[in-house]
Protein backbone atom coordinates (compact mmCIF):
# COMPACT_ATOMS: atom_id res chain seq x y z
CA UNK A 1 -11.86 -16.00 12.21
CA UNK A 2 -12.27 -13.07 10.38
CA UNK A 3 -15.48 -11.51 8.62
CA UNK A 4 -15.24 -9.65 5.43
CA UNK A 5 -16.39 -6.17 5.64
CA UNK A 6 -17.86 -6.00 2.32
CA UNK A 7 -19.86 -8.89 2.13
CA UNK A 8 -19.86 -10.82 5.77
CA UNK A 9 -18.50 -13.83 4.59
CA UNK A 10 -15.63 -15.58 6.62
CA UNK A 11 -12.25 -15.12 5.82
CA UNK A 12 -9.30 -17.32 6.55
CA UNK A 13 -6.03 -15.92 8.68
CA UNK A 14 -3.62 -16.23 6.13
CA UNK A 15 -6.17 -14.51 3.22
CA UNK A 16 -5.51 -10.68 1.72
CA UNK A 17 -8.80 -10.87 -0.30
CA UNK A 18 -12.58 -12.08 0.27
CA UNK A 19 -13.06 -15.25 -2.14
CA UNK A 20 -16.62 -14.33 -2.56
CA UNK A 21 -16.47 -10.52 -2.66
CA UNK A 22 -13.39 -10.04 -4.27
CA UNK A 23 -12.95 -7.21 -1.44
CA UNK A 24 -8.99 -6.05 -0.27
CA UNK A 25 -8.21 -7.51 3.08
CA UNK A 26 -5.38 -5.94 5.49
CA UNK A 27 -3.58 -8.94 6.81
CA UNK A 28 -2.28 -7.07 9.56
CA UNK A 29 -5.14 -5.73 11.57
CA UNK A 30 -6.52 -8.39 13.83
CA UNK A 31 -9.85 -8.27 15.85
CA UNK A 32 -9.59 -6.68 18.94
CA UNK A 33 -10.46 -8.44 22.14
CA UNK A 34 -14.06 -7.52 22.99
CA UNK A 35 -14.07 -7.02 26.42
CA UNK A 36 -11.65 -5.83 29.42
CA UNK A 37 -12.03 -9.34 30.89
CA UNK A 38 -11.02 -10.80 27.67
CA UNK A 39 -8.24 -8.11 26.62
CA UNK A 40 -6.78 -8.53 30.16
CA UNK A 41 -6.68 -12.83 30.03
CA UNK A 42 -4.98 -12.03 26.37
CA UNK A 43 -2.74 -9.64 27.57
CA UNK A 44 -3.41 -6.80 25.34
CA UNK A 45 -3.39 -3.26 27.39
CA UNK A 46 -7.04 -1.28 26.27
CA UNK A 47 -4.99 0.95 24.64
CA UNK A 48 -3.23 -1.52 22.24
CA UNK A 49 -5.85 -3.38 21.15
CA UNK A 50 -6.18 -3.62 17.02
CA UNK A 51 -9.51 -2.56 15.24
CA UNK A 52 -11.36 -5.39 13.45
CA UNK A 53 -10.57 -6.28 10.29
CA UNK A 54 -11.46 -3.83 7.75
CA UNK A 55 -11.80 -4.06 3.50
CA UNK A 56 -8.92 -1.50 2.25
CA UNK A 57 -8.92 -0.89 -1.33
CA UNK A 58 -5.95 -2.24 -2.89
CA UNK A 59 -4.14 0.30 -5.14
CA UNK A 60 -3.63 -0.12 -8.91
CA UNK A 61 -0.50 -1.23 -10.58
CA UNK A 62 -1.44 -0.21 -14.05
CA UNK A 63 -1.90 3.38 -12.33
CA UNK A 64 1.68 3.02 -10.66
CA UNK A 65 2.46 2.22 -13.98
CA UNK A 66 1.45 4.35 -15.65
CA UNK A 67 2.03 7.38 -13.63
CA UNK A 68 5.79 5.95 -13.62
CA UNK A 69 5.98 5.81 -17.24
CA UNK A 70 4.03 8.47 -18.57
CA UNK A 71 4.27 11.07 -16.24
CA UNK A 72 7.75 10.68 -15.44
CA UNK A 73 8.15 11.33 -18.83
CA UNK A 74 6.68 14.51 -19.55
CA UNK A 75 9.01 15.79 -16.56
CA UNK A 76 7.39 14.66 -13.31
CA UNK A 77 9.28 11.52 -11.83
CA UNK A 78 8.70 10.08 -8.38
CA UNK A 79 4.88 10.53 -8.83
CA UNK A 80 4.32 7.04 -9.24
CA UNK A 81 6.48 6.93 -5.90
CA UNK A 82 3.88 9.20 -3.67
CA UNK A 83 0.66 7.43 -4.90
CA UNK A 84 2.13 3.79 -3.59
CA UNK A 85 3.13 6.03 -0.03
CA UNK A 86 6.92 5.56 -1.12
CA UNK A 87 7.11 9.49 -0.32
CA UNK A 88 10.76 9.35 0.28
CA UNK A 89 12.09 8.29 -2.88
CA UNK A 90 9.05 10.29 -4.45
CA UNK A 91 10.52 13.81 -3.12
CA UNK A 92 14.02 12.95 -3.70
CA UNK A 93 13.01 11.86 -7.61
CA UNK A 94 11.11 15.23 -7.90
CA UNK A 95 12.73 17.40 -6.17
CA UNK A 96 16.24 15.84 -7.87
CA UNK A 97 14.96 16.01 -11.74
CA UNK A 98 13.43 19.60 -11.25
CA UNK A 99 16.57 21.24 -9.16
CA UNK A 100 18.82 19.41 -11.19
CA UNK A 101 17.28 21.57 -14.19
CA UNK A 102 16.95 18.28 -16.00
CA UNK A 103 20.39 16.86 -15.92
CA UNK A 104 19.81 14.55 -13.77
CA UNK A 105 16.26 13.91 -15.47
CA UNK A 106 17.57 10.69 -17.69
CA UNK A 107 19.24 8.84 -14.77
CA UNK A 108 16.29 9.69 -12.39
CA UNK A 109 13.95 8.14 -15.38
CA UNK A 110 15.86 5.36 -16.00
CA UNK A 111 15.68 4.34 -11.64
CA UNK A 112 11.99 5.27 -12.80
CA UNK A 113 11.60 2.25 -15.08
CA UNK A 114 13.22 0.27 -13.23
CA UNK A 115 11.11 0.71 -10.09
CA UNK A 116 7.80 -0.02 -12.71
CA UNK A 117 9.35 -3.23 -13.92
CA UNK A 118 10.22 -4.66 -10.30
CA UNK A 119 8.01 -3.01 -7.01
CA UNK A 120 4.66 -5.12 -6.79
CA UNK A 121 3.72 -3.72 -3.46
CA UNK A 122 2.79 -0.52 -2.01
CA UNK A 123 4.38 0.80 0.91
CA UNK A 124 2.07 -1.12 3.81
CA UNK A 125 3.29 -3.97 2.12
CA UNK A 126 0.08 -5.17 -0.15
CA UNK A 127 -0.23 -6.00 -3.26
CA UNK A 128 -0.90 -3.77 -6.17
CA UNK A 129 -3.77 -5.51 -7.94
């Protein structure tokens, strides 16, 4: 079982935050195996083996929300897009709306919106508290 980094306290497999704590949990890192004995009966080459479970702060989806919203308002869309790690669509939103000289500025906003209303997770797959 897992430890939370934050506080020490034990965390279940299937959690993504500490139930005392409150701290972010990545789901996907596991412990690694501790020795070359044990990483060898597991079957997990040294080089493979995952780092122990670590507290990641979870990013904000009022920010994303606002940096969607607001900021691809006053001419900057896509921004919202870099700060969850989406840096594809990001780049092709900015890049778009400012070679584009603005004509494509009101489509780009309105994919903007759209993205605000329905993503809920960054691009590692958590949630965006």
């Amino acid at each position: 079982m897992n430890q939370c980094a934050q506080c020490g306290a034990e965390l279940s497999p299937d959690s993504t935050r500490c139930e005392q704590c409150g701290a972010g949990f990545d789901p996907w890192s596991a412990p690694a195996a501790s020795t070359a004995s044990d990483r060898a009966v597991s079957g997990i080459a040294p080089m493979l083996s995952r780092s122990p479970a670590v507290a990641v702060p979870l990013k904000s989806q009022t920010l994303y929300i606002v940096l969607g919203a607001i900021i691809g308002l006053i001419g900057f869309p896509g921004i919202h897009n870099l700060y969850a790690g989406y840096t594809r669509n990001g780049l092709v939103q900015l890049i778009c709306a400012w070679v584009s000289c603005g004509v494509l500025w009101i489509p780009i906003y309105i994919w903007t919106i759209v993205e605000v209303c329905t993503v809920t997770h960054d691009s590692d797959g958590r949630l965006m508290m």
